[in-house]
C-alpha atoms as a PDB file:
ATOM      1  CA  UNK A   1      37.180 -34.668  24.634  1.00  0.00           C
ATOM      2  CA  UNK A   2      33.460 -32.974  24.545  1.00  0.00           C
ATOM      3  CA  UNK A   3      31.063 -34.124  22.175  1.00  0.00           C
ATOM      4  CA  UNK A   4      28.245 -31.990  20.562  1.00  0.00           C
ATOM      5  CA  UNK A   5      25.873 -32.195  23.465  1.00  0.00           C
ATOM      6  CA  UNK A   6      28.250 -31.119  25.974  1.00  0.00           C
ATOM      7  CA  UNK A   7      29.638 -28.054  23.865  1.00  0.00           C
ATOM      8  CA  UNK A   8      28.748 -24.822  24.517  1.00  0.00           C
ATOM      9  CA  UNK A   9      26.733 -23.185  21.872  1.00  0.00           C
ATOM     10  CA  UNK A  10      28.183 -20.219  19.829  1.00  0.00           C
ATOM     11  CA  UNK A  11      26.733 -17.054  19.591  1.00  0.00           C
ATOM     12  CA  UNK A  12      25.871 -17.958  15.825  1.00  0.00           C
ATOM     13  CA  UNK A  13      24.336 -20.587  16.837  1.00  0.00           C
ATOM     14  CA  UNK A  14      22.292 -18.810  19.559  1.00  0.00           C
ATOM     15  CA  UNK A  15      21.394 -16.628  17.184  1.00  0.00           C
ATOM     16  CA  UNK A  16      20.227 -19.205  15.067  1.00  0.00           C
ATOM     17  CA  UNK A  17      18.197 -20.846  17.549  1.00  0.00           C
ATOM     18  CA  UNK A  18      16.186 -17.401  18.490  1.00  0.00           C
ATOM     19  CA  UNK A  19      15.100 -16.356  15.023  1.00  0.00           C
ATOM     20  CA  UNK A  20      13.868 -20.001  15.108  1.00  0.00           C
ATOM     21  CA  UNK A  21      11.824 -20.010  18.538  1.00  0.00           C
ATOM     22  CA  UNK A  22      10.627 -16.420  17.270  1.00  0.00           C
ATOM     23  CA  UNK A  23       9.476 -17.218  13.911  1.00  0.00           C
ATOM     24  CA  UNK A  24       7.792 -20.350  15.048  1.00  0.00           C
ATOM     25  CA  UNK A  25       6.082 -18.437  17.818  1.00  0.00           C
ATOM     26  CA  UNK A  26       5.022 -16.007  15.261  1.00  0.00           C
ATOM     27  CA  UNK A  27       3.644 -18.110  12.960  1.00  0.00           C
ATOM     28  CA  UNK A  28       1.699 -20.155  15.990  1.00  0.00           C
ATOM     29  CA  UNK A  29       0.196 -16.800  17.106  1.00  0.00           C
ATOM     30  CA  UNK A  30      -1.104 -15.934  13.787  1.00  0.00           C
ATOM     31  CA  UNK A  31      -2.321 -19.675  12.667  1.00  0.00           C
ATOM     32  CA  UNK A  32      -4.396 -19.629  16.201  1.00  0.00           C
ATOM     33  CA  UNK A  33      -5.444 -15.926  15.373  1.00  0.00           C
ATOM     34  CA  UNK A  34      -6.619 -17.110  11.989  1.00  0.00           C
ATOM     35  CA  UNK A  35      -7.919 -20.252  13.089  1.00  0.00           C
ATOM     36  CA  UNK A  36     -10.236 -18.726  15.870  1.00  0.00           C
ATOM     37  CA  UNK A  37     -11.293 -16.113  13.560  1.00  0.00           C
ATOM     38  CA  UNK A  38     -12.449 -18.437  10.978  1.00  0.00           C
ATOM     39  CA  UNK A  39     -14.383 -20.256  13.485  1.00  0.00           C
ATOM     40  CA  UNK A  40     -16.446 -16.993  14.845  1.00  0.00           C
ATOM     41  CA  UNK A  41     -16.873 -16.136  11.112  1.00  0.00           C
ATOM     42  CA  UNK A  42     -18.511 -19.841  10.353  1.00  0.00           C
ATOM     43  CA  UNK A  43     -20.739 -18.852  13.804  1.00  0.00           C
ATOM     44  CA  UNK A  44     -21.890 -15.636  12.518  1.00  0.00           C
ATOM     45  CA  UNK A  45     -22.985 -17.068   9.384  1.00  0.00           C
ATOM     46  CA  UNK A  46     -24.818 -19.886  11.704  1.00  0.00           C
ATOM     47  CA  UNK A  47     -26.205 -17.075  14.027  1.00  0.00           C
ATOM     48  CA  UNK A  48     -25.606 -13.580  13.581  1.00  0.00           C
ATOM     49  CA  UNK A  49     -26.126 -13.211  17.355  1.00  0.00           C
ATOM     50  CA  UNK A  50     -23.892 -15.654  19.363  1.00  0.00           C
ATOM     51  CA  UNK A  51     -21.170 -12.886  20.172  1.00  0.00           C
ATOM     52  CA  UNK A  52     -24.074 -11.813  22.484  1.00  0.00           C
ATOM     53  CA  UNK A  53     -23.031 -13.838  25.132  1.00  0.00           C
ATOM     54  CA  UNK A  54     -19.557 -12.274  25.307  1.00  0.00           C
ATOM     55  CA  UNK A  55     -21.222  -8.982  25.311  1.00  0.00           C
ATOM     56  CA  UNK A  56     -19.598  -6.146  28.074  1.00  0.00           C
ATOM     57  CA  UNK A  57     -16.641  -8.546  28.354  1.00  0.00           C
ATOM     58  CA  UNK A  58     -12.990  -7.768  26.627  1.00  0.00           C
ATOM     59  CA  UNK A  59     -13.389 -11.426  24.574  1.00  0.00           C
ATOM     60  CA  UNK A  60     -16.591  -9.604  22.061  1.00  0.00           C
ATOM     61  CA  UNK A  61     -13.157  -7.680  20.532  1.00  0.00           C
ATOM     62  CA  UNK A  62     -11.844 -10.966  19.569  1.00  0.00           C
ATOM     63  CA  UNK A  63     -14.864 -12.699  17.590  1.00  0.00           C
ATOM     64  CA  UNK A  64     -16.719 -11.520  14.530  1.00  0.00           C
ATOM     65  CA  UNK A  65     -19.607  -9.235  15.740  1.00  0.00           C
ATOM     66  CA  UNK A  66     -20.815  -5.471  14.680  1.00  0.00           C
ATOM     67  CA  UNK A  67     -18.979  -2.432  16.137  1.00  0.00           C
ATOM     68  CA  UNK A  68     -20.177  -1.099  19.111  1.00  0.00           C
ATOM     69  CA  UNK A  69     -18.856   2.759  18.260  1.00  0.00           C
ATOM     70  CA  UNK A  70     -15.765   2.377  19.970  1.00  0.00           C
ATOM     71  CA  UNK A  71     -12.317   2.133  18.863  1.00  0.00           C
ATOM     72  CA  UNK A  72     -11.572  -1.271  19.290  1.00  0.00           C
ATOM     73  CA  UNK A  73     -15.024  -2.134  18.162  1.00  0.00           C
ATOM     74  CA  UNK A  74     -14.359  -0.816  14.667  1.00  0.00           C
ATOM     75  CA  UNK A  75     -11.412  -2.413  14.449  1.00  0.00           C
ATOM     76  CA  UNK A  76     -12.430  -5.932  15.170  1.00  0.00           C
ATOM     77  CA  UNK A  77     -15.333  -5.189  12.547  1.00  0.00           C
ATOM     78  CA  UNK A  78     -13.068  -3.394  10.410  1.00  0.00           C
ATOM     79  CA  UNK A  79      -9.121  -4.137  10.462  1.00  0.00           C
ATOM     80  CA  UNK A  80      -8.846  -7.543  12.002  1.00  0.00           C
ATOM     81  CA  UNK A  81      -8.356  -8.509   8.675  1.00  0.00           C
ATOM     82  CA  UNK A  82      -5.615  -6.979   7.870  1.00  0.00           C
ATOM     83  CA  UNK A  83      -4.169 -10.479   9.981  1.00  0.00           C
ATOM     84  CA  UNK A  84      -5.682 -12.384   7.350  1.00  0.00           C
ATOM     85  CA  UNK A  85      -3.321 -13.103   4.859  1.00  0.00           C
ATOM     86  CA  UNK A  86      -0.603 -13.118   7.065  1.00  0.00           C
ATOM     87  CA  UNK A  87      -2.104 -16.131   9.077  1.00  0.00           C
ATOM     88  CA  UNK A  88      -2.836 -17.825   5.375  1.00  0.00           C
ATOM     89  CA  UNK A  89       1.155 -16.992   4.599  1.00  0.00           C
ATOM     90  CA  UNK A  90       1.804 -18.346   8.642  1.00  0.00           C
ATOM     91  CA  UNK A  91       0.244 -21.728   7.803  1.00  0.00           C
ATOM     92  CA  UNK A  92       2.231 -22.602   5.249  1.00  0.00           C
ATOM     93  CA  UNK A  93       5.369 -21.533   6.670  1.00  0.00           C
ATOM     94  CA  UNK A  94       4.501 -24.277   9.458  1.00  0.00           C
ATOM     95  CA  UNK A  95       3.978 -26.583   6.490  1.00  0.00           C
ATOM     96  CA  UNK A  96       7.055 -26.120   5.161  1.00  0.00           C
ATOM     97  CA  UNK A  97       8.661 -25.906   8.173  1.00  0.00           C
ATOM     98  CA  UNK A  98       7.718 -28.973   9.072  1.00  0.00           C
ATOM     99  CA  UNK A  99       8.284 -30.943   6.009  1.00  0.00           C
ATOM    100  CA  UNK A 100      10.965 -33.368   5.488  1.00  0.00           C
ATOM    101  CA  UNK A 101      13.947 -31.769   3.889  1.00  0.00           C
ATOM    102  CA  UNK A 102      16.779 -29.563   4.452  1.00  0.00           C
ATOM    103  CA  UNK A 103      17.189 -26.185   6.205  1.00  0.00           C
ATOM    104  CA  UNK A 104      18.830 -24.808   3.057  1.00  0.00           C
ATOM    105  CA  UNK A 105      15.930 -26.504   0.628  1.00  0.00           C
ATOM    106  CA  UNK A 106      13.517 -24.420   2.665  1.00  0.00           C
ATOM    107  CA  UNK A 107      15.158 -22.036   2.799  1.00  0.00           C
ATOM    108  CA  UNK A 108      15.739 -21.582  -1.106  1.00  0.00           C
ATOM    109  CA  UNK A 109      11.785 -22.337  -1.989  1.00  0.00           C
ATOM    110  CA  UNK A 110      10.783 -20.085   0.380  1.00  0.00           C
ATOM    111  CA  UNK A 111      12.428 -17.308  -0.876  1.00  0.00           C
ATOM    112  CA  UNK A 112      11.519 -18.299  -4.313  1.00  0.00           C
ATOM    113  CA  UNK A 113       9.049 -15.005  -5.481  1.00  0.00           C
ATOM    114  CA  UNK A 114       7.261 -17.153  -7.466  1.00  0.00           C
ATOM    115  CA  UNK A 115       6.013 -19.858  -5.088  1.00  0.00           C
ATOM    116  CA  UNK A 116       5.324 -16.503  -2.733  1.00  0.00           C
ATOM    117  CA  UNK A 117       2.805 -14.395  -5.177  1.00  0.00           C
ATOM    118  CA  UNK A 118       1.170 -18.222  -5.924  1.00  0.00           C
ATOM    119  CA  UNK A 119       0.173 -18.581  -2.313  1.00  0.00           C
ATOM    120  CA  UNK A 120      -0.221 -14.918  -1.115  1.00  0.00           C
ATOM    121  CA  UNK A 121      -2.349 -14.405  -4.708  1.00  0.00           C
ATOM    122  CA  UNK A 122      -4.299 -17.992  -3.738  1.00  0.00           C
ATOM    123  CA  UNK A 123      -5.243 -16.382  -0.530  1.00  0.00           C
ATOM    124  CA  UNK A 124      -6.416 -12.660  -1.605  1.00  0.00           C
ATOM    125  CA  UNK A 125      -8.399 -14.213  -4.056  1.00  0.00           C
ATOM    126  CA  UNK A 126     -10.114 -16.276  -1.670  1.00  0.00           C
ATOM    127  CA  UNK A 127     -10.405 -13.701   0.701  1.00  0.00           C
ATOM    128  CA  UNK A 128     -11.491 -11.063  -1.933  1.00  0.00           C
ATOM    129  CA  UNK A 129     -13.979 -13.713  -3.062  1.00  0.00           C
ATOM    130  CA  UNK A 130     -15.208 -13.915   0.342  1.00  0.00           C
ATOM    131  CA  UNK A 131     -15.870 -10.386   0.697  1.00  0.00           C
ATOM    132  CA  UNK A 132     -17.307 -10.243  -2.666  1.00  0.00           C
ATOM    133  CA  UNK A 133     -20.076 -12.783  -1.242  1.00  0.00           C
ATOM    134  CA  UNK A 134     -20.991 -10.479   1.297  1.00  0.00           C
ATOM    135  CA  UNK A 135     -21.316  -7.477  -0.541  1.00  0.00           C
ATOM    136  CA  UNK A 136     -23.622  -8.760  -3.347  1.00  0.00           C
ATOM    137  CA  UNK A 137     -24.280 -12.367  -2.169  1.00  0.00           C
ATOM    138  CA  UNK A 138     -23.723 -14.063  -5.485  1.00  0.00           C
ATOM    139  CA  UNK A 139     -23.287 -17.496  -4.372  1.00  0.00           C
ATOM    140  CA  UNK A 140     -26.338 -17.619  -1.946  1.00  0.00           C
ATOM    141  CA  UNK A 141     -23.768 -18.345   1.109  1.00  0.00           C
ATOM    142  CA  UNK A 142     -25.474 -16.341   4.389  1.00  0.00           C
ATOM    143  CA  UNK A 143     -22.318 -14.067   4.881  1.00  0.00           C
ATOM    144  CA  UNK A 144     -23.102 -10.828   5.675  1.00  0.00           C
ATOM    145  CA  UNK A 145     -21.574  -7.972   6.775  1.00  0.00           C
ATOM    146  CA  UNK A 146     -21.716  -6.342  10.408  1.00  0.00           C
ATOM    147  CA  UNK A 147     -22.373  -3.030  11.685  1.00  0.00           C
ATOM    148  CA  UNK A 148     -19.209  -0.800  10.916  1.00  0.00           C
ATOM    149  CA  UNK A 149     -18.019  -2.958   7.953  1.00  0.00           C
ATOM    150  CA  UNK A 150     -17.676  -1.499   4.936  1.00  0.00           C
ATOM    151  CA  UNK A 151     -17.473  -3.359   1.419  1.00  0.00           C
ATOM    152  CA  UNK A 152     -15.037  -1.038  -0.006  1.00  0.00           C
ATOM    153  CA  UNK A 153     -12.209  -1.078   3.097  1.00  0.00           C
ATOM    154  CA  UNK A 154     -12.669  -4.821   3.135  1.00  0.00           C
ATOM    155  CA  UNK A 155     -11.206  -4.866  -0.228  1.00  0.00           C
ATOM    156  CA  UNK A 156      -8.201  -2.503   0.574  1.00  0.00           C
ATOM    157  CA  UNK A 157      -7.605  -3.957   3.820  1.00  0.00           C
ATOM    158  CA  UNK A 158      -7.108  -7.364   2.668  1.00  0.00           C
ATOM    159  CA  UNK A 159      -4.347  -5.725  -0.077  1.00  0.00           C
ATOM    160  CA  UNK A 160      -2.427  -4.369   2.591  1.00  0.00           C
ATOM    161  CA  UNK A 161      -2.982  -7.836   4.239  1.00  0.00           C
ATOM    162  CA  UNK A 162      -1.230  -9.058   1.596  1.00  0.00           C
ATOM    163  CA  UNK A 163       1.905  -6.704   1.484  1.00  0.00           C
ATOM    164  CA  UNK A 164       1.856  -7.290   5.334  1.00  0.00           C
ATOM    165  CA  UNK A 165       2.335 -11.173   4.234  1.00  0.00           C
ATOM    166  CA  UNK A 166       4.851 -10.567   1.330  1.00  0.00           C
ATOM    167  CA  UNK A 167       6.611  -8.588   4.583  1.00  0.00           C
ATOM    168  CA  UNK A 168       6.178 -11.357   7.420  1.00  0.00           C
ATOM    169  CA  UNK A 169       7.288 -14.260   4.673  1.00  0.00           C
ATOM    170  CA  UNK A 170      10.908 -12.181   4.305  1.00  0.00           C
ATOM    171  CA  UNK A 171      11.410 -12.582   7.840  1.00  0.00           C
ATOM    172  CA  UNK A 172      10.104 -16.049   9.108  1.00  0.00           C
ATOM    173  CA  UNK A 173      13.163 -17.951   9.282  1.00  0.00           C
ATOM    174  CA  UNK A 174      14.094 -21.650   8.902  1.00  0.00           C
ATOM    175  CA  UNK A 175      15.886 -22.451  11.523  1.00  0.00           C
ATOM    176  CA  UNK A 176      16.378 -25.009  13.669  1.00  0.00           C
ATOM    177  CA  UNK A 177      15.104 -25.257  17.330  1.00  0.00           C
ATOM    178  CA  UNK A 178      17.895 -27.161  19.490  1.00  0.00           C
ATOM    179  CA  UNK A 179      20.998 -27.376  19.735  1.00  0.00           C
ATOM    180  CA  UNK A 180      20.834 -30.776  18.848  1.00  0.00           C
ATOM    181  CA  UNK A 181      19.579 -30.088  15.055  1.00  0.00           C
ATOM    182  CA  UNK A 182      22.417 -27.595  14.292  1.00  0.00           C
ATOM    183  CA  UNK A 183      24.909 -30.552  15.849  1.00  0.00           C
ATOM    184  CA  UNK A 184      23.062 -32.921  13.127  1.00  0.00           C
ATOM    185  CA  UNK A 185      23.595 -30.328  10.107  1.00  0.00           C
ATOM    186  CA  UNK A 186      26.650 -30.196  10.666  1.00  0.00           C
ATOM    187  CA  UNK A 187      27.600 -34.174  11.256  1.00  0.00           C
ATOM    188  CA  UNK A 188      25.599 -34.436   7.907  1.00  0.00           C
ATOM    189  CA  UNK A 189      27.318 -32.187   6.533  1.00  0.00           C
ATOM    190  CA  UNK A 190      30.791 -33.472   7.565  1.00  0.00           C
ATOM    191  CA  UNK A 191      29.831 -36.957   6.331  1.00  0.00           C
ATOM    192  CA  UNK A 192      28.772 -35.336   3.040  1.00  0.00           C
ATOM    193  CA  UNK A 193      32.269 -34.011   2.750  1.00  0.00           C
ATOM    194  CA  UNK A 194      34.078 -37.094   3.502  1.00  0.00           C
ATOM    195  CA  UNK A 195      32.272 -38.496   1.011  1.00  0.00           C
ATOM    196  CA  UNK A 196      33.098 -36.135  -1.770  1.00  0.00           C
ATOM    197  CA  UNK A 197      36.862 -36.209  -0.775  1.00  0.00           C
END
């Protein structure tokens, strides 16, 4: 007789496995995305200048610095933010995801609209307040805005962010990585019957 390990997986389960891997590798992109930005951001406020060492090189799209009239120059200065939210709504997907508790648990928070609008909410307002700072520098911080950034697209942007994030949070998935965790749901699962029986 086979046990778990040595039975093939089903195509449910396959299936299961790859929205898994693909949320998780989402969510890792955008974290790191968010992450690196945050970093460049703190450097700009530090010195306005330091993206001038990655100047003429394919890496000065990727950090905060002032458009340089091209496309992808007013995007970085302009749209990258539309990742913003998402990466906020990303982070604590991971959180969750890594948690202690049960796939459906997770599953039911998560799609919980409430819990949802408080953290997607918790991050526009943050990020709003952020761009609020720049504008009209209430809070003395040294944020400022760069060449091709405007005040009033910040603001939209980061709504759309946020619609993006409502969006991404329907489709990360809790499921499980290995074979091995389905074969444990379901031996819990089985013992949970027994139990009740």
């Amino acid at each position: 007789m086979l046990d778990n390990a040595d039975m093939p997986a089903s195509s449910a389960d396959r299936a299961r496995l790859r929205r898994g891997r693909a949320s998780l590798a989402l969510a890792l992109v955008l974290v790191t995305i968010g992450v690196l930005r945050f970093v460049t951001d703190t450097l700009h406020e530090m010195n306005p200048d330091y993206w001038r060492a990655l100047d003429g090189t394919p890496l000065r799209y990727l950090v905060r610095a002032p458009s340089d009239g091209s496309v992808a120059g007013w995007l970085n200065a302009q749209c990258f933010k539309l990742l913003s939210v998402p990466s906020g709504i990303s982070l604590v997907w991971l959180w969750t995801r890594f948690d202690s508790g049960l796939w459906a648990d997770k599953r039911e928070a998560w799609a919980d609209a409430t819990m949802r609008m408080v953290w997607i909410g918790s991050f526009l307002a943050g990020f709003t307040l952020i761009e609020l700072e720049k504008q009209f520098h209430m809070l003395g911080m040294n944020t400022l805005m760069v060449e091709g950034e405007r005040g009033w697209a910040n603001h939209l942007i980061h709504l759309v962010s946020a619609a993006l994030a409502w969006w991404l949070a329907d489709r990360l998935a809790f499921e499980p990585l290995r074979q091995a965790e389905i074969d444990l749901d379901r031996e819990i699962d089985g013992l949970a019957g027994e139990q009740l029986s």
